[in-house]
C-alpha atoms as a PDB file:
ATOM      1  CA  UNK A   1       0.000   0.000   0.000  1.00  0.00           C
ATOM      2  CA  UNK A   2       1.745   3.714  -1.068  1.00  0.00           C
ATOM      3  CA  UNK A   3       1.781   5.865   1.329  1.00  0.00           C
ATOM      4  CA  UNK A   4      -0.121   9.096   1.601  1.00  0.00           C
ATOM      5  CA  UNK A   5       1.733  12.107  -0.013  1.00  0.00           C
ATOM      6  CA  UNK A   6       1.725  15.509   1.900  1.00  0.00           C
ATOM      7  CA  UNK A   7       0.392  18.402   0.230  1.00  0.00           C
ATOM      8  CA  UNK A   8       3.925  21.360   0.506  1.00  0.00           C
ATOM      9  CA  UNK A   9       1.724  23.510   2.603  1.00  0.00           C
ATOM     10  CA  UNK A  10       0.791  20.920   4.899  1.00  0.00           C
ATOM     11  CA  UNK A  11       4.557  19.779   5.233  1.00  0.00           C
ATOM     12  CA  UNK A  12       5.613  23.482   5.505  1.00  0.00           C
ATOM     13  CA  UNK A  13       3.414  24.211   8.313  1.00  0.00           C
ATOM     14  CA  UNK A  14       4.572  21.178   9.817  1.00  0.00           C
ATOM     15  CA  UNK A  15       7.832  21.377   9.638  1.00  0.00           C
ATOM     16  CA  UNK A  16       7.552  24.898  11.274  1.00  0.00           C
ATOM     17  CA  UNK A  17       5.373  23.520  14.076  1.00  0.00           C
ATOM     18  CA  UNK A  18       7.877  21.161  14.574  1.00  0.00           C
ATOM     19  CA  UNK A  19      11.036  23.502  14.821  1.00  0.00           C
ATOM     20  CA  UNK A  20       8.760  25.888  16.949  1.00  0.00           C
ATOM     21  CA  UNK A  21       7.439  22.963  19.723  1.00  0.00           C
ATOM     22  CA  UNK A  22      10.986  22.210  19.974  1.00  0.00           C
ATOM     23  CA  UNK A  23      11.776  26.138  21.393  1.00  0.00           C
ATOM     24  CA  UNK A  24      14.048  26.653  18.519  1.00  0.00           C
ATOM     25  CA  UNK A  25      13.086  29.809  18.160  1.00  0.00           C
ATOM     26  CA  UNK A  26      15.966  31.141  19.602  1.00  0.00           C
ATOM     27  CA  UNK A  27      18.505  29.349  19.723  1.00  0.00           C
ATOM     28  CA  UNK A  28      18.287  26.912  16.647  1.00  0.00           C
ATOM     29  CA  UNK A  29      18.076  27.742  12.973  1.00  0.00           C
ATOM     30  CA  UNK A  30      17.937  31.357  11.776  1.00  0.00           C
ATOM     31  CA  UNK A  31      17.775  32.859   8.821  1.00  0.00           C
ATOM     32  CA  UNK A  32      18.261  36.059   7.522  1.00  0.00           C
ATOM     33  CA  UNK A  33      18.138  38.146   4.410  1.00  0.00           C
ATOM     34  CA  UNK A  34      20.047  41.743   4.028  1.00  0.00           C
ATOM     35  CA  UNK A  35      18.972  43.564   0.693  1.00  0.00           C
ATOM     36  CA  UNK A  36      20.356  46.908  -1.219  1.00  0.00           C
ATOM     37  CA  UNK A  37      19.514  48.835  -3.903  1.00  0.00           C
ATOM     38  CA  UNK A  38      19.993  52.332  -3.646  1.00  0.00           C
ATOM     39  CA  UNK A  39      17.124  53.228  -6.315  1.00  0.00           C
ATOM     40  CA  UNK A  40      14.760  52.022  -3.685  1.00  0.00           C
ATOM     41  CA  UNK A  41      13.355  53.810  -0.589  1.00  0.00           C
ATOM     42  CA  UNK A  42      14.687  52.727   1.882  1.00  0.00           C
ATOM     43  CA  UNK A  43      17.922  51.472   0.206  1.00  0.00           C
ATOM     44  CA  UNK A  44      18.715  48.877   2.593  1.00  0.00           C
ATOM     45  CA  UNK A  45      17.098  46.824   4.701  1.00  0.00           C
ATOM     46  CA  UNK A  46      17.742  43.362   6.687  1.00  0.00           C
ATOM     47  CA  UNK A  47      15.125  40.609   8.113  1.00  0.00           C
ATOM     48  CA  UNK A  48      16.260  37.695  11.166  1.00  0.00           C
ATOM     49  CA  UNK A  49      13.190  35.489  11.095  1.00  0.00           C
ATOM     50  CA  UNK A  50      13.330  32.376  12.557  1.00  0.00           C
ATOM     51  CA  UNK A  51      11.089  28.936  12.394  1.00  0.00           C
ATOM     52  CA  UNK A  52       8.312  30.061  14.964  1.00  0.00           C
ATOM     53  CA  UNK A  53       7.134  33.347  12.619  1.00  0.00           C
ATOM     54  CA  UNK A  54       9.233  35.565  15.098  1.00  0.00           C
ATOM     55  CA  UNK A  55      11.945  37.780  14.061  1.00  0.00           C
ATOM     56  CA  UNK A  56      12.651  41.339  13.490  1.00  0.00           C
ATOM     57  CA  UNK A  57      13.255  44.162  10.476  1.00  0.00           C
ATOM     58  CA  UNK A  58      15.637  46.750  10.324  1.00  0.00           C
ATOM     59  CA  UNK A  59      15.703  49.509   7.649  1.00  0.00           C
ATOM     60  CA  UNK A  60      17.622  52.690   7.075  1.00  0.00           C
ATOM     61  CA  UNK A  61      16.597  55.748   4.665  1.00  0.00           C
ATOM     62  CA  UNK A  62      19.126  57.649   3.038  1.00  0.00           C
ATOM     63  CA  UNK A  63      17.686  60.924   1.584  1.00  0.00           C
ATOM     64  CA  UNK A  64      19.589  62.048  -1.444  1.00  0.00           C
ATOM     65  CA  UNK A  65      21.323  65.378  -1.486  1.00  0.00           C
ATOM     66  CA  UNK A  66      19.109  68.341  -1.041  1.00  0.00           C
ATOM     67  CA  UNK A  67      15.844  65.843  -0.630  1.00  0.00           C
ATOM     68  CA  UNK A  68      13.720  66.690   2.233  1.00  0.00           C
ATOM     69  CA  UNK A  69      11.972  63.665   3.973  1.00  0.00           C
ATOM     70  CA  UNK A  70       8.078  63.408   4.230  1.00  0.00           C
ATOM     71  CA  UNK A  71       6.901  63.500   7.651  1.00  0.00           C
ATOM     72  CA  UNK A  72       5.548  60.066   6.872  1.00  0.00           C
ATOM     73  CA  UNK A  73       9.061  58.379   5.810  1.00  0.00           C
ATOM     74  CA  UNK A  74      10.827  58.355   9.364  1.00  0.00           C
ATOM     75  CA  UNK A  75      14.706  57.547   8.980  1.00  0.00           C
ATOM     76  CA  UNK A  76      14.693  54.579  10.405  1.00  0.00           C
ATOM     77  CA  UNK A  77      12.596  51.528  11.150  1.00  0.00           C
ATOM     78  CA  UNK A  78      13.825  49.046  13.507  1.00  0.00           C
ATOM     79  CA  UNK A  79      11.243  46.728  15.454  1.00  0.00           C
ATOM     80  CA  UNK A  80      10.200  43.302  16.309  1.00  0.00           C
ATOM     81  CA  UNK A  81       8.027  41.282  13.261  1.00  0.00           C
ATOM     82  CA  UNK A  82       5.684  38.192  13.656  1.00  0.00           C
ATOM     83  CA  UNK A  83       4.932  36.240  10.248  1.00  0.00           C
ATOM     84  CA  UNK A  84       3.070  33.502  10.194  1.00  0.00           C
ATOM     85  CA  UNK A  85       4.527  29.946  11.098  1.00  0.00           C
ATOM     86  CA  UNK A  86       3.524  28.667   7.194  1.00  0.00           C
ATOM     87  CA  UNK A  87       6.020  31.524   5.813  1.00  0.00           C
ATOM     88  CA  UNK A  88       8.477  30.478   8.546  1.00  0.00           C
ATOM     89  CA  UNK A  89       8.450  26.972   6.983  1.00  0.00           C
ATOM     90  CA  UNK A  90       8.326  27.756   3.680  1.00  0.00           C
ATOM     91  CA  UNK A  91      11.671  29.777   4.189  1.00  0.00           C
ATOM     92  CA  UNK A  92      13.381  27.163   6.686  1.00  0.00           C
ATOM     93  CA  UNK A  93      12.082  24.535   3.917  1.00  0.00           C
ATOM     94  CA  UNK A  94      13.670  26.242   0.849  1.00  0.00           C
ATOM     95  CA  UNK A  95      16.905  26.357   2.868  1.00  0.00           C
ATOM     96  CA  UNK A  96      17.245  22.816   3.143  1.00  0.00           C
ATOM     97  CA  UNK A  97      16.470  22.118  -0.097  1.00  0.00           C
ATOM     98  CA  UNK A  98      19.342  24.376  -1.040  1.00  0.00           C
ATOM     99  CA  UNK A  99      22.268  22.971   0.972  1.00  0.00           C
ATOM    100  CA  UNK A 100      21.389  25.776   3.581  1.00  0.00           C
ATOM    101  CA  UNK A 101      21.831  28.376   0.477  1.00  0.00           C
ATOM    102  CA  UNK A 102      25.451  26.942  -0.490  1.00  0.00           C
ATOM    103  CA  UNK A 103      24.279  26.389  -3.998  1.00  0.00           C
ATOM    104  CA  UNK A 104      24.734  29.311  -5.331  1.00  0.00           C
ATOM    105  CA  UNK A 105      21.793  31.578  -6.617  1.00  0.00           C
ATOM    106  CA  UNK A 106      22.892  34.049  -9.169  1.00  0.00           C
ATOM    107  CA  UNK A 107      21.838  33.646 -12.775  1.00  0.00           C
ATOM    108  CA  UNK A 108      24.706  35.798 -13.937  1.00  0.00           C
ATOM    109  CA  UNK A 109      22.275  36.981 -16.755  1.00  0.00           C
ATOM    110  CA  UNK A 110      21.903  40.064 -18.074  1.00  0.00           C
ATOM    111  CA  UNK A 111      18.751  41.208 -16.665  1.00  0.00           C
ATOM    112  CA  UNK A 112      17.264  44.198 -14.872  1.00  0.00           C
ATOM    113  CA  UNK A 113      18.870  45.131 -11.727  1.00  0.00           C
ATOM    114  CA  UNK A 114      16.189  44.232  -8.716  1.00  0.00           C
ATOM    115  CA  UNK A 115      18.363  44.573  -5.875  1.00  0.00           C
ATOM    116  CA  UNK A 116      21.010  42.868  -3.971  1.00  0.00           C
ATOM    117  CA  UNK A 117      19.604  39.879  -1.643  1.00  0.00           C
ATOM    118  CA  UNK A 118      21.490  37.876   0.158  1.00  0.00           C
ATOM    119  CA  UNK A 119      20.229  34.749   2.046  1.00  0.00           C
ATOM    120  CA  UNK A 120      21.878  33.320   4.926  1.00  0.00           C
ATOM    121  CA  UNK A 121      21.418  30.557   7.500  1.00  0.00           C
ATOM    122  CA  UNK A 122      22.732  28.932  10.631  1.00  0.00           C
ATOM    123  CA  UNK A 123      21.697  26.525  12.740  1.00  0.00           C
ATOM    124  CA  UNK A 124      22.802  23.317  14.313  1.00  0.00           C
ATOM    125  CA  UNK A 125      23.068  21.655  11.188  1.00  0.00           C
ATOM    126  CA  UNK A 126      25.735  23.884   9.239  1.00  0.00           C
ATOM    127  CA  UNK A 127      25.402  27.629   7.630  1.00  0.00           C
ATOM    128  CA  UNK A 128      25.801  29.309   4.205  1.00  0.00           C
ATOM    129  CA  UNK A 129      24.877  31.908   2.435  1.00  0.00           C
ATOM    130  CA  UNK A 130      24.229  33.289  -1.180  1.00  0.00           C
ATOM    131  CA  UNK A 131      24.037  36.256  -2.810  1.00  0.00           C
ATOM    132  CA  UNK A 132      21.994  37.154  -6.224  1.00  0.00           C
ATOM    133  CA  UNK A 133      20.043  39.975  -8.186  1.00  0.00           C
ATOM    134  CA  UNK A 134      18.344  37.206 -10.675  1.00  0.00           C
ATOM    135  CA  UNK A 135      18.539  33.397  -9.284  1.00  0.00           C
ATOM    136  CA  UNK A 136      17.577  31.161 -12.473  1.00  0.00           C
ATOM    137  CA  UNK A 137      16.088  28.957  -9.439  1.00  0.00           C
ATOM    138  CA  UNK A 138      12.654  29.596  -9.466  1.00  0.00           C
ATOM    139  CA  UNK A 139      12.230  28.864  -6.029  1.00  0.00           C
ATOM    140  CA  UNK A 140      14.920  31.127  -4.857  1.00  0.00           C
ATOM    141  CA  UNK A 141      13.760  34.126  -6.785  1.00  0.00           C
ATOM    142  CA  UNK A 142      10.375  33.240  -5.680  1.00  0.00           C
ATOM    143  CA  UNK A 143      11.306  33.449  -2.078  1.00  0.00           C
ATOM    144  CA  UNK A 144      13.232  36.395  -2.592  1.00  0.00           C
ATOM    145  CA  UNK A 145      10.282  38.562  -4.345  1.00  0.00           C
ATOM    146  CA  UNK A 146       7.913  37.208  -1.356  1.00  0.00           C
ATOM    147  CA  UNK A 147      10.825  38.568   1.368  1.00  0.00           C
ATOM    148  CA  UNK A 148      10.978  42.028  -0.171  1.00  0.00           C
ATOM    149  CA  UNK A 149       6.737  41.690  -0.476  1.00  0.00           C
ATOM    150  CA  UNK A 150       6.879  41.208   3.356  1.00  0.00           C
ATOM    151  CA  UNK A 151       9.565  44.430   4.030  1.00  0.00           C
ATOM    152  CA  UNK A 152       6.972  46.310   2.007  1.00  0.00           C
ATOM    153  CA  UNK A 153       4.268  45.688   4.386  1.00  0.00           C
ATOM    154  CA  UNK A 154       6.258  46.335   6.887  1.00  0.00           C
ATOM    155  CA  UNK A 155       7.108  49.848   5.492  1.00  0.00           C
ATOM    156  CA  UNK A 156       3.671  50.740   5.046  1.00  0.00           C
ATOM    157  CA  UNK A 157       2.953  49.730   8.453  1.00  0.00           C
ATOM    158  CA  UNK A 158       5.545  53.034   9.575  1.00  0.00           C
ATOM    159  CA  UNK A 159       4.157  55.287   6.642  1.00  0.00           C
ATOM    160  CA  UNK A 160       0.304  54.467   8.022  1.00  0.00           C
ATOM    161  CA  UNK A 161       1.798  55.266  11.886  1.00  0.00           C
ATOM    162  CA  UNK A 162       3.188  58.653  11.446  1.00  0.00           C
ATOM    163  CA  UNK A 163       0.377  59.464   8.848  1.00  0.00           C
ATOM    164  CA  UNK A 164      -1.854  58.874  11.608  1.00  0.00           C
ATOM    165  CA  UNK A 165       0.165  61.281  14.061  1.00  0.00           C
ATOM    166  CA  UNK A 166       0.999  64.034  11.485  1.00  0.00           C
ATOM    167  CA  UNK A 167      -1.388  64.167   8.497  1.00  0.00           C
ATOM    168  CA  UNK A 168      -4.377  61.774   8.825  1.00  0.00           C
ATOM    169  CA  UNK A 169      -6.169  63.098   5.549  1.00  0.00           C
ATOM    170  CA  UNK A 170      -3.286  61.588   3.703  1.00  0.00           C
ATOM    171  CA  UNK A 171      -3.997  57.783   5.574  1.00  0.00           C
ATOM    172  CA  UNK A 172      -7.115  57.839   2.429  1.00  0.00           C
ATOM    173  CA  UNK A 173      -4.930  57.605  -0.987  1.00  0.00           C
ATOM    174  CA  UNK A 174      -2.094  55.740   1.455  1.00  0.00           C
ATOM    175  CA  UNK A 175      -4.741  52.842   2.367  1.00  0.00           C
ATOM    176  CA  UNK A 176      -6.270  52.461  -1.117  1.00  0.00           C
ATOM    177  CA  UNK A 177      -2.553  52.025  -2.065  1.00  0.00           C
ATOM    178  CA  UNK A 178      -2.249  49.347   0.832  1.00  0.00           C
ATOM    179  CA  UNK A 179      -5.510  47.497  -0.252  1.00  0.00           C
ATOM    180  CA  UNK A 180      -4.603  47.193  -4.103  1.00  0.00           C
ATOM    181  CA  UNK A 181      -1.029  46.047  -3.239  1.00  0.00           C
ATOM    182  CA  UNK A 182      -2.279  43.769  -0.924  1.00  0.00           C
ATOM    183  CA  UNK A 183      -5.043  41.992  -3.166  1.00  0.00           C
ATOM    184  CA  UNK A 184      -2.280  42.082  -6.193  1.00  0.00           C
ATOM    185  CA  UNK A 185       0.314  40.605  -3.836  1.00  0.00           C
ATOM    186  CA  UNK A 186       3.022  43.225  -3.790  1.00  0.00           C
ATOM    187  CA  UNK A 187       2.217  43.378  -0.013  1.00  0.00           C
ATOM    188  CA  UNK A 188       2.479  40.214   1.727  1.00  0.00           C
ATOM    189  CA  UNK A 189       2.167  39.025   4.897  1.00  0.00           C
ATOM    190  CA  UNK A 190      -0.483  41.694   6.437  1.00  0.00           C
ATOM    191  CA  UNK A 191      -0.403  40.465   9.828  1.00  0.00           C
ATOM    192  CA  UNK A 192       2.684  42.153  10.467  1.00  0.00           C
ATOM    193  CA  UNK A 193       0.904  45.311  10.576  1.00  0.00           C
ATOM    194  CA  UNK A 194      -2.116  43.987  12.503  1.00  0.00           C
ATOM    195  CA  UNK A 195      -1.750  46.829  15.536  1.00  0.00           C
ATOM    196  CA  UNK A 196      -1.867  50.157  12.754  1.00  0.00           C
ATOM    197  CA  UNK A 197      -4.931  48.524  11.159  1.00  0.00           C
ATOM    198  CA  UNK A 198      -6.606  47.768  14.274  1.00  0.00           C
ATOM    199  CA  UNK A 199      -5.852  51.253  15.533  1.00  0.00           C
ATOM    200  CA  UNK A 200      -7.647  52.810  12.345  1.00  0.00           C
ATOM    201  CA  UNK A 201     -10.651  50.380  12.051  1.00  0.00           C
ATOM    202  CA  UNK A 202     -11.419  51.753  15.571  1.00  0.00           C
ATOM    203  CA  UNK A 203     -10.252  55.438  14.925  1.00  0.00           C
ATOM    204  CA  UNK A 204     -13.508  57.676  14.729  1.00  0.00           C
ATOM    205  CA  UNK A 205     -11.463  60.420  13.779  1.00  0.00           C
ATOM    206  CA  UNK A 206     -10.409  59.328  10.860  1.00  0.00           C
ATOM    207  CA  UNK A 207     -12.068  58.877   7.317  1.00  0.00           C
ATOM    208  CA  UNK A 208     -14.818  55.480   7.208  1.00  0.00           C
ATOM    209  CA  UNK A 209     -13.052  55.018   4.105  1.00  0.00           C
ATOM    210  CA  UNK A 210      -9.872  54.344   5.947  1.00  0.00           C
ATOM    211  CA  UNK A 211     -11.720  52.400   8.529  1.00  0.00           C
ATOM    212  CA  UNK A 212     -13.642  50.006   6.428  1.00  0.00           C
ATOM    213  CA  UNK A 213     -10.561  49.558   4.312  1.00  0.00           C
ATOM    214  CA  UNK A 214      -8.807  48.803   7.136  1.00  0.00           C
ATOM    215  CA  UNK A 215     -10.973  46.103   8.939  1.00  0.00           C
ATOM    216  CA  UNK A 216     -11.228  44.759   4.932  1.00  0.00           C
ATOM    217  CA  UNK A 217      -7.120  43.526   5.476  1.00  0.00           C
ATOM    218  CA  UNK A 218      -7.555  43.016   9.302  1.00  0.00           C
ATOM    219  CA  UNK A 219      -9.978  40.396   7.448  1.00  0.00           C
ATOM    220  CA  UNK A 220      -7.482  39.154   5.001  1.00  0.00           C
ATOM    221  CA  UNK A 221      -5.043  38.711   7.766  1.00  0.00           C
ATOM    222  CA  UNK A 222      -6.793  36.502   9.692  1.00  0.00           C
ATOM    223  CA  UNK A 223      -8.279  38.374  12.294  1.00  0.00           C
END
């Protein structure tokens, strides 16, 4: 009698239950991805995540020469992020199946320039890393694309913050931005900005536009 064959997203989320039931979060496997491109805002930008959906998000805006800043665009984000344990897996997952990222993942084609990423992982098991702007690996560039998907939500999450302190009329075109990306898939991940959209689905003060649209991806997160 054969066996019964896992669906990936089954074994993904188990794989990440497993790692996180085993308190691993911390102290076992980690990965992390540091990415450039300085024709992006912001023009660098690093994520630790690790197999429980924890991890956190650095980035750091450089305004060009005689630029002023938006009130919107603080310098700096730097906080604590919480994907969900299916990601997790899907990441931890992708590293094994790439010799922990010692494969190597550039194309070396000439293509469009998307940005420096460069994967890396540790744990118990070994490290390695690998660095690419195109990966012929479909896999690999499809992981990448999602990672720099999730560091735009988590942008947006800042932009929506100080819009909300220092120019709430703005929060309308900003959100309908938010909710296209999100449905197209250029923002992934939504529950890592769970606590803005909560704040402005409850927010009386500010348009119902921005509240309904709001509660909409509090919806699609999972709420």
């Amino acid at each position: 009698m054969r066996p019964l064959l896992l669906a990936r997203p089954l074994l993904l989320a188990l794989a990440a239950a497993a790692w996180a039931s085993a308190g691993v979060a911390q102290s076992g496997p980690v990965f992390k991805i540091d990415f450039s491109n300085p024709g992006l805002d912001p023009p660098h930008w690093t994520m630790t995540l690790y197999p429980d959906g924890s991890g956190h998000f650095r980035a750091d805006r450089a305004a060009s020469p005689g630029q002023t800043r938006s009130q919107a665009d603080p310098p700096q984000v730097d906080r604590d992020i919480r994907l969900t344990t299916a990601f997790a897996g899907r990441v931890f997952f992708t590293a094994q199946r790439h010799k922990l990222f010692n494969s190597g993942c550039e194309s070396h084609l000439k293509v469009a320039f998307e940005g420096w990423k460069r994967l890396s992982y540790s744990g118990p098991d070994g490290e390695g890393s690998c660095e690419y702007n195109f990966s012929r690996d479909a896999e690999i560039q499809d992981l990448g694309d999602s990672l720099v998907s999730v560091a735009a939500t988590i942008n947006e999450g800042t932009r929506l913050e100080n819009l909300l302190l220092h120019d709430r009329l703005g929060l309308d075109k900003e959100m309908e931005y938010v909710s296209g990306a999100a449905a197209s898939g250029q923002l992934q991940q939504i529950g890592t900005i769970r606590d803005i959209l909560q704040r402005l689905a409850e927010d009386d003060s500010v348009l119902d536009r921005v509240r309904k649209r709001a509660a909409a991806l509090l919806a699609l997160a999972g709420r």
